[in-house]
Protein backbone atom coordinates (compact mmCIF):
# COMPACT_ATOMS: atom_id res chain seq x y z
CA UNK A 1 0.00 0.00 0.00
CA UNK A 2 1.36 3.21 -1.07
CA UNK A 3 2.01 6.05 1.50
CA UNK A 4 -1.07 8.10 -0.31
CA UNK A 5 -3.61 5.34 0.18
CA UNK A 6 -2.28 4.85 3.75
CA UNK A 7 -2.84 8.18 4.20
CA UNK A 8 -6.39 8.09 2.85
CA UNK A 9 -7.49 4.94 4.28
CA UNK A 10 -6.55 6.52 7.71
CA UNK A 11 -8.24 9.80 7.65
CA UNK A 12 -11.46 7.88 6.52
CA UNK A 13 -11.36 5.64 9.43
CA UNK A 14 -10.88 9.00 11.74
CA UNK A 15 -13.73 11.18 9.87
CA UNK A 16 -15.89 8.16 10.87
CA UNK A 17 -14.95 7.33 14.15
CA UNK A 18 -15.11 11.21 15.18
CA UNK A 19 -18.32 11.85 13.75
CA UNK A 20 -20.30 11.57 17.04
CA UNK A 21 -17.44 12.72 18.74
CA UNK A 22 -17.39 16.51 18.58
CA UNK A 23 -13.60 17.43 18.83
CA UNK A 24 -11.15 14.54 18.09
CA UNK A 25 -7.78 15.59 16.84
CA UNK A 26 -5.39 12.99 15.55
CA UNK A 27 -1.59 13.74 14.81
CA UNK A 28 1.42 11.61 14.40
CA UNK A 29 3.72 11.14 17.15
CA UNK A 30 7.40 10.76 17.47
CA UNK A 31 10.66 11.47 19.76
CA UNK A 32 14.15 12.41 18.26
CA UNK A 33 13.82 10.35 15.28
CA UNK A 34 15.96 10.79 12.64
CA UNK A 35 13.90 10.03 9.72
CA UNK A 36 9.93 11.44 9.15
CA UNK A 37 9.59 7.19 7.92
CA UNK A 38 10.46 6.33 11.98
CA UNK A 39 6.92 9.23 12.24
CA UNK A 40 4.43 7.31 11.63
CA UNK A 41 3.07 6.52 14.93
CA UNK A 42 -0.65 7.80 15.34
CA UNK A 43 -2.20 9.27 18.18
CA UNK A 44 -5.62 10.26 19.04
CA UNK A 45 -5.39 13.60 21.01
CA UNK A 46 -6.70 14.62 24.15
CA UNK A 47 -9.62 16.91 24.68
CA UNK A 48 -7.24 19.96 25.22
CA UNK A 49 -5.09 19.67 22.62
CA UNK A 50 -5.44 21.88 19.67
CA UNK A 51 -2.00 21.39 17.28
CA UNK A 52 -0.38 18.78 15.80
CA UNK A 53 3.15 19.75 16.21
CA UNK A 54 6.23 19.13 14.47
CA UNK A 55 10.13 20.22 15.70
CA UNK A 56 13.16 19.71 13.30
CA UNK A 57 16.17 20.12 15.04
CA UNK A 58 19.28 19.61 12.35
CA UNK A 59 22.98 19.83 12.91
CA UNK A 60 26.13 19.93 10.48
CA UNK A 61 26.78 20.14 6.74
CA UNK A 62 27.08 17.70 4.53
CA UNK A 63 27.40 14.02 4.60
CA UNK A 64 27.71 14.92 8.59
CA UNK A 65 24.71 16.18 9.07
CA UNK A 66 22.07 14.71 11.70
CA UNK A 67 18.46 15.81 12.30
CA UNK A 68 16.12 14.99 15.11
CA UNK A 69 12.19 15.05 14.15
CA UNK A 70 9.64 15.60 17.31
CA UNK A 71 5.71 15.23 16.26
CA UNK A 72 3.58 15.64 19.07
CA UNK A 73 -0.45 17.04 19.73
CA UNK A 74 -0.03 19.97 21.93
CA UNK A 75 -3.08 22.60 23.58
CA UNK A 76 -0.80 25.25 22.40
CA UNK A 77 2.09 25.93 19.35
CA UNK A 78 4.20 28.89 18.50
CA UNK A 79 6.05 28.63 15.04
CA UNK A 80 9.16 29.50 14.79
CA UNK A 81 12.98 28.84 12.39
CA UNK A 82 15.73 29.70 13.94
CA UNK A 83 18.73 28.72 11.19
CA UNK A 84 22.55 29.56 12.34
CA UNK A 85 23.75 27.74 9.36
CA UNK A 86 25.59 25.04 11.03
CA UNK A 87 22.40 24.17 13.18
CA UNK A 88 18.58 24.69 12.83
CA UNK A 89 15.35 24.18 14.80
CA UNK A 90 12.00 24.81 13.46
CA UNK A 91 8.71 24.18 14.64
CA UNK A 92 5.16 23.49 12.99
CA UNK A 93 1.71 23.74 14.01
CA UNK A 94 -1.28 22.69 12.07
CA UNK A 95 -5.02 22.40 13.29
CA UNK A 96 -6.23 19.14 10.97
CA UNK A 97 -6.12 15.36 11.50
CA UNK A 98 -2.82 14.19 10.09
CA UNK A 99 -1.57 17.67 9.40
CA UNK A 100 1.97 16.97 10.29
CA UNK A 101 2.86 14.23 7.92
CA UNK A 102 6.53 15.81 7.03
CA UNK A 103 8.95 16.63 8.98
CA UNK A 104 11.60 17.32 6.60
């Protein structure tokens, strides 16, 4: 099954269970991975939360650089790049199930 169709089959499945629901945010969820392809955890959110974060920290040049990826849900989310050009972190937000697919 192609990442599209995943991706599809998913957000159906959420659209229906939600339904009666009223809120129900779902975002993938990850910790210092260093590929979006180790993201693809889901997670429904809680009540509170409102974003579906992502944080990209990346280090080096080159063939020696490294990145960490962070997806979360959070209640709150403030954007922000901060680039020095040997080092970067920037963070997401988006409001909609699955929103934070890349991380890249």
């Amino acid at each position: 099954m192609t990442t599209m169709k995943f991706f599809c089959a998913v957000s159906l499945l959420v659209a229906i269970v939600c339904l009666d629901k009223g809120h129900c945010l779902w975002c993938y969820q990850c910790e210092d991975e260093p590929s979006n392809q180790n993201c693809l955890k889901t997670t429904k959110c809680a009540q509170a939360d409102k974003f579906c974060v992502t944080t990209v920290i990346a280090a080096g040049r080159g063939q020696r650089s490294e990145q960490q990826i962070t997806k979360a849900c959070s209640p709150n989310c403030t954007e922000h790049k901060v680039d020095t050009g040997i080092a970067s972190v920037a963070t997401r937000c988006c409001t909609s199930n699955f929103c934070n697919f890349e991380g890249e």
